[in-house]
Protein backbone atom coordinates (compact mmCIF):
# COMPACT_ATOMS: atom_id res chain seq x y z
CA UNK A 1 0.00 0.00 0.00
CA UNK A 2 1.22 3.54 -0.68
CA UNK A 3 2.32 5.46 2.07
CA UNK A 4 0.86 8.71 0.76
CA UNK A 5 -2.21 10.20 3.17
CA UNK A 6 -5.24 8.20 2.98
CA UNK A 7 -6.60 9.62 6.19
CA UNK A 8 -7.40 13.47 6.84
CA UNK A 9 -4.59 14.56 5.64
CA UNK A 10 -2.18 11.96 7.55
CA UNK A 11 0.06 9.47 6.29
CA UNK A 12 -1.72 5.94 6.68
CA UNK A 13 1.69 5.11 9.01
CA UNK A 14 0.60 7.12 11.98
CA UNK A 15 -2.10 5.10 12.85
CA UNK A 16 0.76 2.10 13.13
CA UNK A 17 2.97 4.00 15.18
CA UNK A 18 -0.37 5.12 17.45
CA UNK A 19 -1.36 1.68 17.91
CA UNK A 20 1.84 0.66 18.37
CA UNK A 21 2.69 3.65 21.17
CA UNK A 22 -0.55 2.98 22.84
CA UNK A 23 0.45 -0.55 23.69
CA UNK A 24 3.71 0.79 25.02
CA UNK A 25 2.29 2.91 27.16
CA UNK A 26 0.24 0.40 28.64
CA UNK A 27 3.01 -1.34 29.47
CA UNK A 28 5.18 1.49 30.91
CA UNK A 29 1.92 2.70 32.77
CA UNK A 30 0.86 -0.91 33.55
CA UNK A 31 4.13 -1.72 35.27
CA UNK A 32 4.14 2.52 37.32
CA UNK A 33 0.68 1.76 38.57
CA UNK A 34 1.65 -1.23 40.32
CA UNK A 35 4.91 -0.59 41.25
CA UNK A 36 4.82 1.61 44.56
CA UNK A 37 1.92 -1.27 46.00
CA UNK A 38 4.20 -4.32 45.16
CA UNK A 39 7.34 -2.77 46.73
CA UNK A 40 5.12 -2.30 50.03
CA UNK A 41 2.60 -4.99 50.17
CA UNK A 42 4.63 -8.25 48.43
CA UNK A 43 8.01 -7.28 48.82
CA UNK A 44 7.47 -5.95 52.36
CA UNK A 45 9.90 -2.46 51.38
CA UNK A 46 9.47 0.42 53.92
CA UNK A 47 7.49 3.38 52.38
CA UNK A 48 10.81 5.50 52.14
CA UNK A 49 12.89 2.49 50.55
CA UNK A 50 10.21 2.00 48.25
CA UNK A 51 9.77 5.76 47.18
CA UNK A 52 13.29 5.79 46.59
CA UNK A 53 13.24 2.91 44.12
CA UNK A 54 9.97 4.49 42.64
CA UNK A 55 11.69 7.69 42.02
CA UNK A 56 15.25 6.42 40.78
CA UNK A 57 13.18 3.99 38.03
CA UNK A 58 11.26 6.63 37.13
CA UNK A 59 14.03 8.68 36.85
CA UNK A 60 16.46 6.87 35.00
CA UNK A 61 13.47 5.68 32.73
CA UNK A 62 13.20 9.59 31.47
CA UNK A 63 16.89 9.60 31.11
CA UNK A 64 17.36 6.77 29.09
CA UNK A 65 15.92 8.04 25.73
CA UNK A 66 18.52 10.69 25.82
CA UNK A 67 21.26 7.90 25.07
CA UNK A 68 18.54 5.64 23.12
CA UNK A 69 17.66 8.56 20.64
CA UNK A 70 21.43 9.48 19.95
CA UNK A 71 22.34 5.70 19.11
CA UNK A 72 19.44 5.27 16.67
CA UNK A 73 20.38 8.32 15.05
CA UNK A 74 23.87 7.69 14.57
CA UNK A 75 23.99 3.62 14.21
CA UNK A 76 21.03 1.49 14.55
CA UNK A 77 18.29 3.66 12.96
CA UNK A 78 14.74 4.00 14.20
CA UNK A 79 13.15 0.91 13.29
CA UNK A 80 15.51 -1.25 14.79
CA UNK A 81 15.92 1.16 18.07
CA UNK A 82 11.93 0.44 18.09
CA UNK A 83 12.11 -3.32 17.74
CA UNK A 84 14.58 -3.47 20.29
CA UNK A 85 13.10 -1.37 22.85
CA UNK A 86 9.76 -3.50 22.69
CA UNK A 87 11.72 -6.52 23.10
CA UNK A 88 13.89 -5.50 25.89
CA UNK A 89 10.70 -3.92 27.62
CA UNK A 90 8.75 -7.29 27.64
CA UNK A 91 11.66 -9.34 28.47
CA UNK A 92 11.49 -6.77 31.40
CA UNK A 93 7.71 -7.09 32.45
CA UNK A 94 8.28 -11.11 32.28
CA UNK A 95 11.34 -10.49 34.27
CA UNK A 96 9.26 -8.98 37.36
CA UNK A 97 7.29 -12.35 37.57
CA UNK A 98 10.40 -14.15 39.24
CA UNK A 99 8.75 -12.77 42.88
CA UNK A 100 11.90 -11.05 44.35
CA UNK A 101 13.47 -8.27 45.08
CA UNK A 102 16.21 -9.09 42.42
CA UNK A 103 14.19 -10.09 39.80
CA UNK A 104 12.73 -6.60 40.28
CA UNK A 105 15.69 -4.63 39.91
CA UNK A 106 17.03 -6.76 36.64
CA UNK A 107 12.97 -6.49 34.93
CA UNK A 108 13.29 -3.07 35.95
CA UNK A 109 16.72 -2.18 34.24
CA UNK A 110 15.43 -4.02 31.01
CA UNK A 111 12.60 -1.96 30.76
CA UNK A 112 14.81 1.20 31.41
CA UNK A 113 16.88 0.54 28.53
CA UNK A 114 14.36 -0.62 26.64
CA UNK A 115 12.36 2.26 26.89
CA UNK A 116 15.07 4.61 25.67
CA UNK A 117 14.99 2.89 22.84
CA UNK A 118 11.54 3.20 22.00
CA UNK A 119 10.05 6.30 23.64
CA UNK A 120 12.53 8.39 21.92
CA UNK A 121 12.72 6.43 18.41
CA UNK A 122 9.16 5.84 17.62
CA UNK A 123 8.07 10.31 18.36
CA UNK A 124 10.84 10.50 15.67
CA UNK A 125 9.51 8.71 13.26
CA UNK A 126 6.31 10.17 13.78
CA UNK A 127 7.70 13.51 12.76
CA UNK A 128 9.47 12.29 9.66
CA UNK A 129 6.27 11.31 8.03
CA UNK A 130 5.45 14.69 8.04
CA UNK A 131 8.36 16.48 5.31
CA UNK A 132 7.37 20.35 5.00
CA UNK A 133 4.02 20.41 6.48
CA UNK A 134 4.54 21.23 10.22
CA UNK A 135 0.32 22.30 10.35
CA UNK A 136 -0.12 18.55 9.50
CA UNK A 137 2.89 17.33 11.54
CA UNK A 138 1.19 19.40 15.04
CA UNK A 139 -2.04 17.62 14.00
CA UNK A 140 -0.29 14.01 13.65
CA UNK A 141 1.51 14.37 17.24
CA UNK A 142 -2.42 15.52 18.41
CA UNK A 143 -3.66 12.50 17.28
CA UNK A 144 -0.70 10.49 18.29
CA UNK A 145 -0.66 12.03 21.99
CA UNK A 146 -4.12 10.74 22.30
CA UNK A 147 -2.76 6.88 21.78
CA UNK A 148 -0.27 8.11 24.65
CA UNK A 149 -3.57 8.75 27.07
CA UNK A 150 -5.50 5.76 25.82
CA UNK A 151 -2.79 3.67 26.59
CA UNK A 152 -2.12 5.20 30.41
CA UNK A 153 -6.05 5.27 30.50
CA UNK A 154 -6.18 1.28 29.70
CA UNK A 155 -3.22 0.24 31.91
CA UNK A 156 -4.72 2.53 34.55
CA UNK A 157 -7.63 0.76 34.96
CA UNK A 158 -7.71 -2.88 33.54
CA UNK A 159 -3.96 -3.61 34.73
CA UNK A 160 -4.11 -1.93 38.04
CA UNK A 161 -7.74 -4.13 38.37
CA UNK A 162 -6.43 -6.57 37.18
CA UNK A 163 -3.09 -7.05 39.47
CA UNK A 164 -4.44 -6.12 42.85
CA UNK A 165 -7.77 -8.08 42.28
CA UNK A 166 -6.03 -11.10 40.88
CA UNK A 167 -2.46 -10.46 41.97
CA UNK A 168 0.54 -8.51 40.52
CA UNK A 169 2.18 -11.34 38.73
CA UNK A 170 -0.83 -11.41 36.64
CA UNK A 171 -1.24 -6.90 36.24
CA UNK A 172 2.70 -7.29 35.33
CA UNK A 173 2.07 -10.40 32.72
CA UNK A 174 -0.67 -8.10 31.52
CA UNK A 175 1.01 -5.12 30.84
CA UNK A 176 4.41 -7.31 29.21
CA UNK A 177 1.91 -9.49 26.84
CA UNK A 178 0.37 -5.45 25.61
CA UNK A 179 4.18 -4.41 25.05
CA UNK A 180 4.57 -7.25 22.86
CA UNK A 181 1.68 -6.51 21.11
CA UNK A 182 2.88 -3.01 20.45
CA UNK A 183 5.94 -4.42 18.79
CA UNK A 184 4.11 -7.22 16.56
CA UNK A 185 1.98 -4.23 15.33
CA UNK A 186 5.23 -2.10 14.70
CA UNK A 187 7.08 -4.55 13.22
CA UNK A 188 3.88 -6.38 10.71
CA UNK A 189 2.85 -2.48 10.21
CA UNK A 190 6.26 -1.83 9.00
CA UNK A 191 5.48 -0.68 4.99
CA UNK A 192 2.92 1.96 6.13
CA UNK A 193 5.00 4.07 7.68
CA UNK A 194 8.52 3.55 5.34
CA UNK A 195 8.49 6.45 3.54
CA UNK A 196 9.80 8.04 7.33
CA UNK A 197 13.43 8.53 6.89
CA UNK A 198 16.41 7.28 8.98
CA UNK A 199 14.86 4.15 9.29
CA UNK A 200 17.54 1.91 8.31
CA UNK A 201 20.95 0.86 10.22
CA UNK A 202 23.27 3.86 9.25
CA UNK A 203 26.20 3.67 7.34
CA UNK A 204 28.17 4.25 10.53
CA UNK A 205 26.07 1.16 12.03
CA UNK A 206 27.07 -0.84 9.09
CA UNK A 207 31.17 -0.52 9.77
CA UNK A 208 33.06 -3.29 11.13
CA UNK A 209 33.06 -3.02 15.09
CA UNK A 210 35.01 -6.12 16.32
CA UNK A 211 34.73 -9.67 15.15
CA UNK A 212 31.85 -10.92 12.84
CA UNK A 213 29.95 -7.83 14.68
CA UNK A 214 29.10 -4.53 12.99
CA UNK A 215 28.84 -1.24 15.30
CA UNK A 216 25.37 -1.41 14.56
CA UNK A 217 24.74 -5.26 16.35
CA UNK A 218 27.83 -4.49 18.74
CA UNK A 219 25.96 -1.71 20.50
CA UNK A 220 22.41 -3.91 20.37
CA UNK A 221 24.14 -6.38 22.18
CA UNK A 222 26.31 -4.03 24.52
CA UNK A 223 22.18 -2.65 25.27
CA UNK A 224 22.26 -5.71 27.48
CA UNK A 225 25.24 -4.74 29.73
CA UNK A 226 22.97 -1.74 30.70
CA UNK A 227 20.57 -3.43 32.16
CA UNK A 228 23.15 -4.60 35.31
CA UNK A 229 24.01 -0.63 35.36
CA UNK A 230 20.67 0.03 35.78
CA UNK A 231 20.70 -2.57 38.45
CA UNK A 232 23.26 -0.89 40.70
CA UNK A 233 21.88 2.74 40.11
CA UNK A 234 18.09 1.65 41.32
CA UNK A 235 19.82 -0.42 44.03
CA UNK A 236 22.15 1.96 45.20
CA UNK A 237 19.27 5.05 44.31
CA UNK A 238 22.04 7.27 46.60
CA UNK A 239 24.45 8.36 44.06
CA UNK A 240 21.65 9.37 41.53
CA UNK A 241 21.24 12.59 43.94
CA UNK A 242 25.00 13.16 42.76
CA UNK A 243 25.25 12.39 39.53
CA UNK A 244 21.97 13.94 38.74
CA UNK A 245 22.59 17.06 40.10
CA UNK A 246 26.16 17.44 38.84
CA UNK A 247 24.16 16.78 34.78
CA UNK A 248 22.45 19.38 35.29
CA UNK A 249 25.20 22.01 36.71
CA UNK A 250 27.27 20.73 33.49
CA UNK A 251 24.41 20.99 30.52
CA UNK A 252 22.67 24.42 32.13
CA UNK A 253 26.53 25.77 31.45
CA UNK A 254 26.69 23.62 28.33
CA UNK A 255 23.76 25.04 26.58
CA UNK A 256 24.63 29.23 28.05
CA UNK A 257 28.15 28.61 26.53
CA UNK A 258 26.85 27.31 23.40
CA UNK A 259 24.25 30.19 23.24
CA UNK A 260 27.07 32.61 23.91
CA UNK A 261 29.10 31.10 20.69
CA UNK A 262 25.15 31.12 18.54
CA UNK A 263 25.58 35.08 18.97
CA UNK A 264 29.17 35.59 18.40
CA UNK A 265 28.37 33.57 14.83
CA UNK A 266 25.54 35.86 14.59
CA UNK A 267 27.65 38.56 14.72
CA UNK A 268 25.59 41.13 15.35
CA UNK A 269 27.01 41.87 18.90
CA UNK A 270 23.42 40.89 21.07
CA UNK A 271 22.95 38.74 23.33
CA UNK A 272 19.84 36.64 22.29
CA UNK A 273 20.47 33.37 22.48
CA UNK A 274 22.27 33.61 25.52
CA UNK A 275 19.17 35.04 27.25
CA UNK A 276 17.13 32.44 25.96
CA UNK A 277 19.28 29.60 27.40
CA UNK A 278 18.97 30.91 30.82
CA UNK A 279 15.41 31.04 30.33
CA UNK A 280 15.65 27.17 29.21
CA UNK A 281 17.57 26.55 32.47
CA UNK A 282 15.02 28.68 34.67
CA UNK A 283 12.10 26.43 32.71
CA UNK A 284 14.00 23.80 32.94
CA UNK A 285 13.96 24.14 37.00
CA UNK A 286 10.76 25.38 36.85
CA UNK A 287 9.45 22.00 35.25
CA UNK A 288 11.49 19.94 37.89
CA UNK A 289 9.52 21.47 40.25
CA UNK A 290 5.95 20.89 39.01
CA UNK A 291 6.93 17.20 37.60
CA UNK A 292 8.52 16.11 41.20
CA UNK A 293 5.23 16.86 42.70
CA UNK A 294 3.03 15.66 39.65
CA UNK A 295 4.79 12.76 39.76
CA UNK A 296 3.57 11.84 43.37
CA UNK A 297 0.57 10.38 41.74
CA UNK A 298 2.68 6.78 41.45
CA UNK A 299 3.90 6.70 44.76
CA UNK A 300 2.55 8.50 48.01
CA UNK A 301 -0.76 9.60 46.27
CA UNK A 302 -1.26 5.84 45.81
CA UNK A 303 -0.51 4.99 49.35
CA UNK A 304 -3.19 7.49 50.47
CA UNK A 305 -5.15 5.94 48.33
CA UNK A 306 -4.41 2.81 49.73
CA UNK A 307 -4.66 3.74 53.47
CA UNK A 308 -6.88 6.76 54.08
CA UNK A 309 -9.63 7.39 50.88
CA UNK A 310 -13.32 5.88 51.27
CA UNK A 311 -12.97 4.09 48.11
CA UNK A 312 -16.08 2.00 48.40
CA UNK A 313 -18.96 3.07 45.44
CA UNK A 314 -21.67 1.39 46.07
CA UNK A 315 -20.71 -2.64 46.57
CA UNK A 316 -17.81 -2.28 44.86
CA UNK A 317 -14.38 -1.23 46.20
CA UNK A 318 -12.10 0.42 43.70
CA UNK A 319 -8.49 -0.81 43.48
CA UNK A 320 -6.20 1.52 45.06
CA UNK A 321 -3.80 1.83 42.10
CA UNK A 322 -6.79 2.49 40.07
CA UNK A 323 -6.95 5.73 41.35
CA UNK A 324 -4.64 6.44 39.26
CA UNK A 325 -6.80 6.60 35.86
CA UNK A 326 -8.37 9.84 36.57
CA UNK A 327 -5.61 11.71 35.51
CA UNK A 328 -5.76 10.21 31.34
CA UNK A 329 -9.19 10.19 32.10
CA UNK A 330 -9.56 13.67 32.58
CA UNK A 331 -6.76 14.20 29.95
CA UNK A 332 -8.80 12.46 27.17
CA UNK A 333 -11.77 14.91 28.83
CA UNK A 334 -10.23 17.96 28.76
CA UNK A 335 -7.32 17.50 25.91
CA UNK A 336 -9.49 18.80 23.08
CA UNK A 337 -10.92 21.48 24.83
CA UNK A 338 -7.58 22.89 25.96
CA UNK A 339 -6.42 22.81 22.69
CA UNK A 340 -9.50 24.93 21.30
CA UNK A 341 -9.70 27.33 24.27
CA UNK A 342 -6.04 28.42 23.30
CA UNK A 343 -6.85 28.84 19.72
CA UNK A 344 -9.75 31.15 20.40
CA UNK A 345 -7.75 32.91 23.09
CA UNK A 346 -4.86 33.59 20.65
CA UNK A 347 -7.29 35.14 17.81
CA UNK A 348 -8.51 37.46 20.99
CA UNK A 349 -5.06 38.24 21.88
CA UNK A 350 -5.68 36.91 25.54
CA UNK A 351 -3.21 33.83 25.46
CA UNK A 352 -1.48 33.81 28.51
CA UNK A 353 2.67 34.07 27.75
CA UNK A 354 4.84 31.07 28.33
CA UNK A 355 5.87 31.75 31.63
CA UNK A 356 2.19 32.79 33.07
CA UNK A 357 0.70 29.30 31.64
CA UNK A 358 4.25 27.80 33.83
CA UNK A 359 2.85 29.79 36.43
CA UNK A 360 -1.07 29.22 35.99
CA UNK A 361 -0.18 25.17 36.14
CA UNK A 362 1.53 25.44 38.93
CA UNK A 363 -0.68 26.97 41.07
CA UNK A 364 -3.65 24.72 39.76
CA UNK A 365 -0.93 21.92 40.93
CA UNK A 366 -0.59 23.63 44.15
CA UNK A 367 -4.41 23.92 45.04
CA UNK A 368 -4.75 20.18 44.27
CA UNK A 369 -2.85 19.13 47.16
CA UNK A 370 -4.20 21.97 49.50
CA UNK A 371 -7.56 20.15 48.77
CA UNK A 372 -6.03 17.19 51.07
CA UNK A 373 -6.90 19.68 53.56
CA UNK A 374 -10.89 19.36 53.43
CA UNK A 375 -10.37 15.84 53.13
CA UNK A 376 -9.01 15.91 56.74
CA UNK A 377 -11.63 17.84 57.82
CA UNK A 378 -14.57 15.44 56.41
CA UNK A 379 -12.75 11.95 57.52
CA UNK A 380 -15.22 10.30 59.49
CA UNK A 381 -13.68 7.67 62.90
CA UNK A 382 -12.17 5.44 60.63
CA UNK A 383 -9.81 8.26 59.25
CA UNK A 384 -10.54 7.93 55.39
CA UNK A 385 -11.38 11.18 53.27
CA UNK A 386 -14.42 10.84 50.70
CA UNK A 387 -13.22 9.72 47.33
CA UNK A 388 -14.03 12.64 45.29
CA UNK A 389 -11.46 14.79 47.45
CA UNK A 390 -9.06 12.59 45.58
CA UNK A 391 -11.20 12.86 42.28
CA UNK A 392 -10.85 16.80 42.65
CA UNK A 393 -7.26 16.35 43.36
CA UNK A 394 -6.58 14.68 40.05
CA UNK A 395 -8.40 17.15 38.21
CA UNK A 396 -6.49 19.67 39.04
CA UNK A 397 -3.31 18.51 39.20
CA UNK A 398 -4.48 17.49 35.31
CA UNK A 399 -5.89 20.85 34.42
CA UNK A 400 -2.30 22.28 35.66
CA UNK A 401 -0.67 19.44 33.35
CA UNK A 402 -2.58 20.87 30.25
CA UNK A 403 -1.33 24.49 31.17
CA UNK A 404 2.48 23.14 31.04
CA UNK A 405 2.91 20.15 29.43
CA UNK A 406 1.79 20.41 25.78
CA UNK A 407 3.96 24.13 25.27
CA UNK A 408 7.61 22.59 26.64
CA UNK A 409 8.38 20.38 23.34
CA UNK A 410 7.73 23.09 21.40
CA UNK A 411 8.94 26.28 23.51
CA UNK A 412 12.54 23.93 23.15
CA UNK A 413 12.74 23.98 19.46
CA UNK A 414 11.48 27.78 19.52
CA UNK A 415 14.69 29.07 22.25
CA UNK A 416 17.45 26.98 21.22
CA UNK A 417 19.80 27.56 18.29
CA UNK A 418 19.27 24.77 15.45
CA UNK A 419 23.00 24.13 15.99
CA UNK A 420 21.75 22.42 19.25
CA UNK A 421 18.45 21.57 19.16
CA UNK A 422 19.05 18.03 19.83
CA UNK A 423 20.95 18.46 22.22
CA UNK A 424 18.51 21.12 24.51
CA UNK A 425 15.68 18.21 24.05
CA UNK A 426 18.04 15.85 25.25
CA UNK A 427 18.31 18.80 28.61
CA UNK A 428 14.75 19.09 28.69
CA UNK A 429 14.17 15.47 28.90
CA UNK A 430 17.26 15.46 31.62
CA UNK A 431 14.82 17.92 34.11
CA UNK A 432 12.00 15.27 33.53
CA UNK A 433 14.71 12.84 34.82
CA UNK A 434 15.32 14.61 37.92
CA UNK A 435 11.89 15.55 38.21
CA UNK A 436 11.16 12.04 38.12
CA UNK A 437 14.19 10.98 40.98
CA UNK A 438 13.02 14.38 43.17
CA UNK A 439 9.50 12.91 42.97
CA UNK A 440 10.80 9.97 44.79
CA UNK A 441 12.26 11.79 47.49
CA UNK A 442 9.84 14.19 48.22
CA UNK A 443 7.45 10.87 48.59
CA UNK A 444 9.33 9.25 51.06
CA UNK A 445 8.42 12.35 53.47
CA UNK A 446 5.19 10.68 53.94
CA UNK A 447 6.92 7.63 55.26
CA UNK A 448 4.86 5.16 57.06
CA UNK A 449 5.92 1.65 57.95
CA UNK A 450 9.70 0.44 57.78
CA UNK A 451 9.61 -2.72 56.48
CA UNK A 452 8.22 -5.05 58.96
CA UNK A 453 4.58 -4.42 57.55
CA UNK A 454 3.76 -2.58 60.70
CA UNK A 455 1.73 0.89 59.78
CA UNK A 456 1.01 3.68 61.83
CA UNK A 457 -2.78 4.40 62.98
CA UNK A 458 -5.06 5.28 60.42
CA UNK A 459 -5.24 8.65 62.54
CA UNK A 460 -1.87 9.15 62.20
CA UNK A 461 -1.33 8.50 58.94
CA UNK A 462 -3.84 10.76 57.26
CA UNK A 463 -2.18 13.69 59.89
CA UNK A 464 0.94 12.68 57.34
CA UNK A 465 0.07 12.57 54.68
CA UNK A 466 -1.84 15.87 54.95
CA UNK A 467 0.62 17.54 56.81
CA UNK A 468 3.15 16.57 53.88
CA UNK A 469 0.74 17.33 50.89
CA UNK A 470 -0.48 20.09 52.39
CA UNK A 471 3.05 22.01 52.84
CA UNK A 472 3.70 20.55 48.81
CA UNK A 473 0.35 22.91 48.13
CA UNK A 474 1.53 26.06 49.72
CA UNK A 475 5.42 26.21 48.32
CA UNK A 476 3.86 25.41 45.46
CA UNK A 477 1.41 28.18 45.41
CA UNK A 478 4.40 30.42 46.72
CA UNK A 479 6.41 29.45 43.93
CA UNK A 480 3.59 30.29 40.94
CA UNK A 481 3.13 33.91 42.23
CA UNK A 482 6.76 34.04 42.01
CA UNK A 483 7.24 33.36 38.13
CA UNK A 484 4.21 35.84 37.75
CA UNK A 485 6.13 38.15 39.36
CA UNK A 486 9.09 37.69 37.36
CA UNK A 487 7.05 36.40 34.01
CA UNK A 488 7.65 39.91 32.22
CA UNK A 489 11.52 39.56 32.97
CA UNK A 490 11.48 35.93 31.59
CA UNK A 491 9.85 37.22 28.23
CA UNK A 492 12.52 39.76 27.79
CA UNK A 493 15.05 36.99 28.21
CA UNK A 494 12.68 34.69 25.65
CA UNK A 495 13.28 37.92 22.93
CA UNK A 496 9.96 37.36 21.03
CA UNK A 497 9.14 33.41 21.73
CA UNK A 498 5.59 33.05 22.59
């Protein structure tokens, strides 16, 4: 079949590469909304120990496509960076199923790696359907975002069902069995979507590396020695604080210094793109801050969830980790009309500036945790809140997402010099990284039992847990009025980029 547009405009590939990044996310989703319950409840972690192997998976999951999106691009090409990453991530998912603590980590690193592979590859080759038509290529990504939320929204609810009514081996079975179906449909759908470029091993791939290996099957198989990295890194979740921290120190100088060299070839004696990479690093930080708290969702939002929400409808008790689907629930809700209300806000001339939408999400963010609040206030004896404290929770900590998240991709691409535009996505996916590690920390504040499966009084718990969510709300809050404050000096620094 052709691979010319057959559908609304859209090259008949996209709808591949949708299915096929819908089944991915159910597994990457399938495996998160599990994860902080199983560390607790089979493998009998502490709460802080657990949050800390929540947040350096997470972490190191958000890091990996930086390294998975170079190779492809210089050696193994995008289809076989895709293929790869499926395999490794099911291999992973059936890895969990061994019961232990070690079969964990090793499932855990082989879905790390094999995420980088994927995540990053397959949003490439979305793009490269598109040649010069970037109208069409905004609508694609639209359309393929929404296989991103239907795939969270299935693993969300049928996998987290699924493992806690049955048990987890089964939710993680579940979620490696949809990865593999993601890759069949990749792989059979292969034709439909060839006319993307880059697809092949590279010429650079093709080159003798040692032996009867090329550099192309050298580094496929060196993939593998990652996975015992990842190992050690999750296990020993410490040094990520370091090594984390010092990244970011090194690329925020990285990408002023190469901003500072964009002008000097300018030559035109301004200082523009130096201004706009400290705005990247001050957005970067800025997203650190909302995603570390966002990203609580997995781990102590979950234990709430678990310990103190009412989360009985009628004679039915909903899953703990199933809380968890209101967020792509209320993206799939609320997605479209985002998208409109900034359209029609922008013909008005009333679309808030980059920094005020940072801002604006933040403080939505904020509120949603300050809502934990009432719920303390309406627990009955038995110390559990109402469920639709957690429902209103979710929804804003989703309407704050839609104010952030969709503008960063771009807003990259818009400040950074196309000298180094791969390399400032690779930083912005860095401070979802550390967002992702911070997360982790800030979730083993709420801290309950240490191990021994021992927990604190219901009572005493829910005073944690709001006492911890509820200080998240208000530095949150404090920190939105702040970038509203300085918003107008962030736009001069941005020199035009809306």
């Amino acid at each position: 079949m052709s691979n010319v547009a057959v559908k609304k405009g859209h090259p008949d590939g996209l709808y591949v590469l949708f299915f096929a990044e819908m089944w991915e996310r159910f597994c990457y989703y399938g495996m998160r909304v599990l994860l902080i319950l199983y560390l607790t409840k089979s493998l009998m972690k502490g709460d802080s120990q657990a949050a800390f192997i929540y947040g350096a998976y997470t972490g190191l999951v958000y890091a990996a496509p930086i390294l998975g999106g170079r190779m492809a691009d210089k050696y193994l090409g995008y289809r076989w960076a895709v293929i790869l990453g499926a395999i490794l991530m099911s291999i992973g998912e059936f890895l969990i199923l061994g019961g232990n603590s070690t079969m964990l980590l090793i499932g855990m690193g082989a879905l790390i790696v094999g995420n980088g592979y994927f995540k990053a590859n397959i949003s490439t080759i979305v793009g490269k359907l598109y040649h010069d038509d970037p109208a069409a290529r905004d609508s694609g990504f639209t359309i393929f975002y929404i296989g991103i939320n239907i795939g969270a929204f299935l693993a969300t609810s049928v996998v987290a069902y699924v493992g806690e009514t049955y048990g987890f081996h089964y939710g993680f079975a579940l979620a490696g069995i949809g990865m593999l179906v993601g890759g069949l449909i990749f792989y059979l759908g292969r034709h439909r979507y060839a006319a993307a470029e880059g697809l092949e091993v590279t010429e650079e791939g093709k080159k003798k590396a040692f032996g009867p290996l090329n550099k192309a099957q050298a580094i496929s198989l060196g993939s593998l020695l990652l996975i015992p990295l990842c190992y050690l890194l999750i296990f020993q979740n410490q040094v990520l604080t370091y090594l984390l921290t010092a990244l970011f120190f090194i690329i925020a100088g990285m990408l002023i210094k190469a901003g500072k060299s964009a002008d000097q070839a300018d030559g035109n004696g301004t200082k523009v793109w130096k201004d706009r990479m400290v705005a990247l690093v001050i957005f970067m930080l800025i997203n650190i801050t909302f995603w570390a708290c966002f990203e609580q969702a997995g781990s102590s939002l979950t234990l709430y969830a678990d310990r103190n929400v009412d989360r009985v409808i009628g004679d039915w008790t909903m899953p703990a980790s199933m809380t968890q689907v209101f967020n792509p629930g209320f993206i799939i809700i609320f997605g479209s009309i985002f998208s409109v209300m900034w359209v029609r806000l922008s013909k008005i001339g009333r679309n808030p500036s980059i920094p005020m939408k940072f801002s604006l999400g933040i403080l939505q963010l904020g509120f949603g945790f300050l809502i934990t609040m009432i719920g303390m206030q309406l627990a009955g004896v038995d110390s559990l809140v109402p469920l639709w404290i957690l429902v209103f929770v979710y929804l804003l900590h989703t309407t704050g997402e839609l104010f952030l998240s969709p503008i960063g991709l771009s807003m990259v691409t818009k400040l950074a010099p196309k000298t180094i535009s791969g390399f400032a996505m690779g930083a912005w996916f860095l401070s979802f990284a550390i967002a992702n590690y911070t997360g982790g920390l800030i979730a083993s504040l709420t801290g309950g039992h240490g191990g021994d499966g021992s927990l604190p009084s219901p009572a005493e718990g829910l005073d944690k847990y709001t006492t911890v969510f509820s200080n998240i709300g208000f530095v949150l809050v404090g920190i939105a009025i702040l970038i509203a404050i300085f918003s107008k000096s962030l736009n001069k620094l941005m020199h035009g980029v809306k």
